[in-house]
N, C-alpha and C. Protein backbone atom coordinates (compact mmCIF):
# COMPACT_ATOMS: atom_id res chain seq x y z
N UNK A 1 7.75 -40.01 -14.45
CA UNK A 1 7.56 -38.70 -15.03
C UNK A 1 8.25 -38.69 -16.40
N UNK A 2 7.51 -38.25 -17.37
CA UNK A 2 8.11 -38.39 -19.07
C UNK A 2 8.80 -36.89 -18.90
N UNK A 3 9.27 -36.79 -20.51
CA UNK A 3 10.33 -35.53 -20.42
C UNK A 3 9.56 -34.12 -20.58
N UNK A 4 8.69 -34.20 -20.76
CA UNK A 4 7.66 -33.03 -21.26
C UNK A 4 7.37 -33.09 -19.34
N UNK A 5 6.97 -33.48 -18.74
CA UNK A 5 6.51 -33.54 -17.42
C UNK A 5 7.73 -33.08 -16.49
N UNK A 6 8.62 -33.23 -16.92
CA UNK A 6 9.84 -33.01 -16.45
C UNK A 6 10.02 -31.72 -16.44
N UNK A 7 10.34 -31.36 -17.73
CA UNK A 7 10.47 -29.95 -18.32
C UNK A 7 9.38 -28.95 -17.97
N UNK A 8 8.13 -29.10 -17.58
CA UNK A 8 7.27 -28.39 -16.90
C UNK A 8 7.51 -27.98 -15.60
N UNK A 9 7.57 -29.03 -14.93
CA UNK A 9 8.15 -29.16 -13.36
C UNK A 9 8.90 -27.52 -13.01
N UNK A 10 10.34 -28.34 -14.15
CA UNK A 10 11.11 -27.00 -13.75
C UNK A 10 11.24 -26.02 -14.78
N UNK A 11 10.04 -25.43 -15.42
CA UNK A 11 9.92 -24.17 -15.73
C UNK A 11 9.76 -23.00 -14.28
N UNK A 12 10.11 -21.65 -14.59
CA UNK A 12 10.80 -21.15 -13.92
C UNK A 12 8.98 -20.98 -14.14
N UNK A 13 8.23 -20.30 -12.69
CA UNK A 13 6.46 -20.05 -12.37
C UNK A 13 6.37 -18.58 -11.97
N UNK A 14 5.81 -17.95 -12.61
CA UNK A 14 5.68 -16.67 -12.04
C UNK A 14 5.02 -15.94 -11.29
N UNK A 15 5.87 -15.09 -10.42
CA UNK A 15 4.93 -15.15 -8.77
C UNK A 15 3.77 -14.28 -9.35
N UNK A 16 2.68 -15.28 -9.38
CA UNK A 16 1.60 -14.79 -9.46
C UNK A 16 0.73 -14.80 -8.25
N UNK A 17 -0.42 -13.48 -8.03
CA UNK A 17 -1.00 -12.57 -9.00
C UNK A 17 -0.20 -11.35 -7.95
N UNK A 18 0.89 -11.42 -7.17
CA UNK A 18 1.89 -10.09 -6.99
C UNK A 18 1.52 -8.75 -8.26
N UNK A 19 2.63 -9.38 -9.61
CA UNK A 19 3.06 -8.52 -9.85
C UNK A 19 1.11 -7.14 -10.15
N UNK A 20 0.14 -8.58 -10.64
CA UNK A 20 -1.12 -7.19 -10.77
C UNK A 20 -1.17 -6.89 -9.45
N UNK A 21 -1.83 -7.92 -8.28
CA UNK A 21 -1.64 -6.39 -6.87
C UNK A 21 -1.12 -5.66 -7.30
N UNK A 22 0.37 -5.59 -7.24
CA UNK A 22 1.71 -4.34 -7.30
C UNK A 22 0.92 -3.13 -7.83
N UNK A 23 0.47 -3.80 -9.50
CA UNK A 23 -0.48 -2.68 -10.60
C UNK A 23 -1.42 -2.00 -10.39
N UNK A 24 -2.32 -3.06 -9.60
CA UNK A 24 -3.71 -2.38 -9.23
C UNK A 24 -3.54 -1.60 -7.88
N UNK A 25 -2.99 -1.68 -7.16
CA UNK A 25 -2.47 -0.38 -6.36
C UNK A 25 -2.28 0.57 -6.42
N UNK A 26 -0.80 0.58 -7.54
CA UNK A 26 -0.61 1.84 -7.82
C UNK A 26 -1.57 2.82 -9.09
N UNK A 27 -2.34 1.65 -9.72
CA UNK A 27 -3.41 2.19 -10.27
C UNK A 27 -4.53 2.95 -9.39
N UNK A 28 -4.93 2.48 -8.51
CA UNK A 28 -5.43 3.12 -7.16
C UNK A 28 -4.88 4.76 -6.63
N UNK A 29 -3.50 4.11 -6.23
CA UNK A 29 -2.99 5.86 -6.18
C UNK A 29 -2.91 6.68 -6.72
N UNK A 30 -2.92 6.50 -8.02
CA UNK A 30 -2.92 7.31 -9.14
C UNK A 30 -4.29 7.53 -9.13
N UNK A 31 -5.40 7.11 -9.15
CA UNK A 31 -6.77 7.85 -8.66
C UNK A 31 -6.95 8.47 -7.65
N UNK A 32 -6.26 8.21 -6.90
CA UNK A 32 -6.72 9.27 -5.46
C UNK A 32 -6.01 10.42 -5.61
N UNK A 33 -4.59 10.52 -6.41
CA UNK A 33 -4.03 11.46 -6.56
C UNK A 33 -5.07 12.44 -7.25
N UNK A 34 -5.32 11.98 -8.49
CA UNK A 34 -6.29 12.62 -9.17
C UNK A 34 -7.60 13.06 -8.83
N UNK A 35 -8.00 12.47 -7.54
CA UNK A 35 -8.90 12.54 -7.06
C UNK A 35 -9.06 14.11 -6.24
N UNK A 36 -7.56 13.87 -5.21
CA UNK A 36 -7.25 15.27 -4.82
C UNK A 36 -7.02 16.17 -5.31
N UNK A 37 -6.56 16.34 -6.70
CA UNK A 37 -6.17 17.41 -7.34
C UNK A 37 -7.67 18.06 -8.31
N UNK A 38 -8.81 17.21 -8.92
CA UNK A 38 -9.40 17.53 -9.46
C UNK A 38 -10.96 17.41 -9.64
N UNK A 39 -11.23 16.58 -7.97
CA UNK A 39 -12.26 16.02 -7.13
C UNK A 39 -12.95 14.87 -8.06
N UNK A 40 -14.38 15.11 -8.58
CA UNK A 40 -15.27 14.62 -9.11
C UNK A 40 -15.33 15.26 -10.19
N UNK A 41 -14.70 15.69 -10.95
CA UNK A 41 -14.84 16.27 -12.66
C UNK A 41 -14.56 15.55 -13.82
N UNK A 42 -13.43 14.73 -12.96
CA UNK A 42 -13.87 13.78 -14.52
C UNK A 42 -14.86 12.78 -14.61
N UNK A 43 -15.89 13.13 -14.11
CA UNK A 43 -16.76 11.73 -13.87
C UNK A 43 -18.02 12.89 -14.74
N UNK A 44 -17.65 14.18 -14.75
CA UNK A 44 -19.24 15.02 -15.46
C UNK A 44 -18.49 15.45 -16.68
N UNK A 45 -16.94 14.83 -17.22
CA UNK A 45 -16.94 15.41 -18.28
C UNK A 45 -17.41 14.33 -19.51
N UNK A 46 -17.90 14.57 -20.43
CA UNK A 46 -18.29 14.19 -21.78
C UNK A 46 -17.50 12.29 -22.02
N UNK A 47 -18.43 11.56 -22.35
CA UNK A 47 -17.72 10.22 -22.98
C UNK A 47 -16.58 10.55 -23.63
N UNK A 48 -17.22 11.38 -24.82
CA UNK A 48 -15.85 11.23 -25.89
C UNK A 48 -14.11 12.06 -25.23
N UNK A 49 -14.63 13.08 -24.47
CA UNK A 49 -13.59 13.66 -23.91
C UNK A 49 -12.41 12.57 -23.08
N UNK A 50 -13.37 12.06 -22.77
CA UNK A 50 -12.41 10.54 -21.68
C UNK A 50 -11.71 9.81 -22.62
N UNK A 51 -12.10 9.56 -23.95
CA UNK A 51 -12.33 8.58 -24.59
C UNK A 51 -10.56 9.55 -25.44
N UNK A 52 -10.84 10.72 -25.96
CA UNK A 52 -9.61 11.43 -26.32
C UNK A 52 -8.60 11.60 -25.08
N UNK A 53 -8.18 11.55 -24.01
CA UNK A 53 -7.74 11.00 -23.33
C UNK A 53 -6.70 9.92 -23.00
N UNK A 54 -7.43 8.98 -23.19
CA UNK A 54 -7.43 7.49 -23.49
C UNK A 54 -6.45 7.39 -24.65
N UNK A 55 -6.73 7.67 -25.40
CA UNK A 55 -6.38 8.04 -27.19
C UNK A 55 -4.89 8.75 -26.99
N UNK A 56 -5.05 9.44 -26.22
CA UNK A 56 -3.67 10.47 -26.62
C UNK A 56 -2.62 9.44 -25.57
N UNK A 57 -3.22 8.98 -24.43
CA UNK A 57 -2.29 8.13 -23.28
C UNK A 57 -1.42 7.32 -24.44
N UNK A 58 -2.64 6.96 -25.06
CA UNK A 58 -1.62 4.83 -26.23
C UNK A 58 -1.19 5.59 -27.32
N UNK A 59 -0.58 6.88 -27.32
CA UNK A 59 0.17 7.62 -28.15
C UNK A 59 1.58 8.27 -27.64
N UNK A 60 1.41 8.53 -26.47
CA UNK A 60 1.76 8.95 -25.61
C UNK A 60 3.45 7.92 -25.12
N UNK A 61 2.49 6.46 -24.72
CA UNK A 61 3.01 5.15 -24.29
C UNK A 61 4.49 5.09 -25.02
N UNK A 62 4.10 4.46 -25.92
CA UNK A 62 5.11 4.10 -27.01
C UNK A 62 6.67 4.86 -27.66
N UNK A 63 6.41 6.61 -27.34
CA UNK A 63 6.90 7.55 -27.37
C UNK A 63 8.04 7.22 -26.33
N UNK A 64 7.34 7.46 -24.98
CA UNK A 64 7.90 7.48 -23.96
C UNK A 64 8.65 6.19 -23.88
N UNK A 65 8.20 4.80 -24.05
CA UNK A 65 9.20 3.74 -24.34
C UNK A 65 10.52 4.11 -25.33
N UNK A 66 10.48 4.21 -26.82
CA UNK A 66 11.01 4.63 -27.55
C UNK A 66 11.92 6.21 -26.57
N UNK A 67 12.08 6.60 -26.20
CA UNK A 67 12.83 7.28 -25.81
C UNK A 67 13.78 6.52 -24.44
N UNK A 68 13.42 5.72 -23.65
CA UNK A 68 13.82 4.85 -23.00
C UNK A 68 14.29 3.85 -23.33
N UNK A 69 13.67 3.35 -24.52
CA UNK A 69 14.98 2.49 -25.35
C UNK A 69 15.93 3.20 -25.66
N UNK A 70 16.00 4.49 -26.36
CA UNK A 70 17.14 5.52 -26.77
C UNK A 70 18.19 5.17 -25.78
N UNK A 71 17.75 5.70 -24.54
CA UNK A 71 18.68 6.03 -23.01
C UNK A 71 19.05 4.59 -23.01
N UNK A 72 18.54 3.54 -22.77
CA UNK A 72 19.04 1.89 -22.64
C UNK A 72 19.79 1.43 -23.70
N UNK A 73 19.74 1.88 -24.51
CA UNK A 73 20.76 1.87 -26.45
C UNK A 73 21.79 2.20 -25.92
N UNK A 74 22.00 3.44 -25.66
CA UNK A 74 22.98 4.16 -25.35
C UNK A 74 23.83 3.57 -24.07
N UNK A 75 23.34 3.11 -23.16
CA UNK A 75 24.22 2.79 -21.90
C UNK A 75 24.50 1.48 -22.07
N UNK A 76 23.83 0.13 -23.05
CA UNK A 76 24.44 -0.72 -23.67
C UNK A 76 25.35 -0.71 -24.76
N UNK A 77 25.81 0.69 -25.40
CA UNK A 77 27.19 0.76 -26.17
C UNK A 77 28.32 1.10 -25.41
N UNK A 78 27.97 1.74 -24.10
CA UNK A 78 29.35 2.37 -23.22
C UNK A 78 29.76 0.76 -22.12
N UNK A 79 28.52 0.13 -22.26
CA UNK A 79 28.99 -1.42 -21.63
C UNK A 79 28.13 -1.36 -20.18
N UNK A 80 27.24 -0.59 -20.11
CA UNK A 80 26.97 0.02 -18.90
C UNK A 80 25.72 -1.27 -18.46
N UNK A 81 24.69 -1.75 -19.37
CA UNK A 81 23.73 -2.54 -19.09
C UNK A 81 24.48 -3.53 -18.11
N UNK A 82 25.19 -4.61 -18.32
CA UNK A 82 26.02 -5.34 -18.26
C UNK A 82 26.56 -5.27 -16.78
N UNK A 83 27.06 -4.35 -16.83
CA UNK A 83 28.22 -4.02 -15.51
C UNK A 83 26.94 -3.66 -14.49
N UNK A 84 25.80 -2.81 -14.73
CA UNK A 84 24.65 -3.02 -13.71
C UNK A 84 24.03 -4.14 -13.33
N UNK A 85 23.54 -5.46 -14.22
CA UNK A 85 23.33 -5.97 -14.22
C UNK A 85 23.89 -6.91 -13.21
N UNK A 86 24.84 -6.67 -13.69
CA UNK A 86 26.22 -7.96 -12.86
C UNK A 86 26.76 -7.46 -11.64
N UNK A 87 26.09 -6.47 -11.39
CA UNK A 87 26.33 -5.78 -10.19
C UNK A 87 27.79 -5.01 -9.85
N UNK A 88 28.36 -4.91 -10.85
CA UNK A 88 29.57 -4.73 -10.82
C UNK A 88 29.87 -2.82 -10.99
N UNK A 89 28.66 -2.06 -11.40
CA UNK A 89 28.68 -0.82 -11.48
C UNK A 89 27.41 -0.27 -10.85
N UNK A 90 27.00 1.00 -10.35
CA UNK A 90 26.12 1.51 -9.55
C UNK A 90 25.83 2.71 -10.25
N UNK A 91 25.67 3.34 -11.43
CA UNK A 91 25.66 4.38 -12.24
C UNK A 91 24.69 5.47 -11.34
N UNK A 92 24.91 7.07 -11.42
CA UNK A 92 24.17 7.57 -10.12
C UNK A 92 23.12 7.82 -11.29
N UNK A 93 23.29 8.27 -12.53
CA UNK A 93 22.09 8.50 -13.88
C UNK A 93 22.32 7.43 -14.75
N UNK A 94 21.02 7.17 -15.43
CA UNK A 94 21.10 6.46 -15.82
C UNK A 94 20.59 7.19 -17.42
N UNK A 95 21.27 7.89 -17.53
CA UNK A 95 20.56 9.04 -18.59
C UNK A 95 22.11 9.43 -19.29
């Protein structure tokens, strides 16, 4: 075995295809939820309406990250990432 063959070997493999199950599940529930709350209506409303939707979600996304980096900024200056990490703290918020 050469060193490139080597070094493949023990690259760390990722449990695949888990983590999409995991996704497409809860992508699932999240339709049925919607399903119960608002039956068959979004299926008679307008293309473009879905489509603005869609649009406002990948606007939406990024926001909501960016504010979760904020909160994760913040609990990596008090030392807090770290000490969770390492198991060494149990924070009850993480806010």
């Amino acid at each position: 075995m050469n060193n490139d063959e080597k070094r493949e070997s023990q690259r760390i493999q990722p449990d695949w295809p888990e983590p999409f199950t995991r996704f497409y599940a809860e992508a699932e529930k999240r339709m049925r939820q919607g399903h119960r709350a608002y039956g068959d209506r979004s299926f008679d409303r307008p293309l473009f309406a879905l489509l603005n939707e869609i649009e406002e979600e990948l606007l939406d996304a990024p926001n909501w990250a960016a504010i979760a980096w904020n909160k994760l900024n913040r609990l990596r200056k008090r030392g807090w990432c770290e000490r969770f990490v390492n198991g060494n703290a149990r924070p009850k918020a993480l806010g």
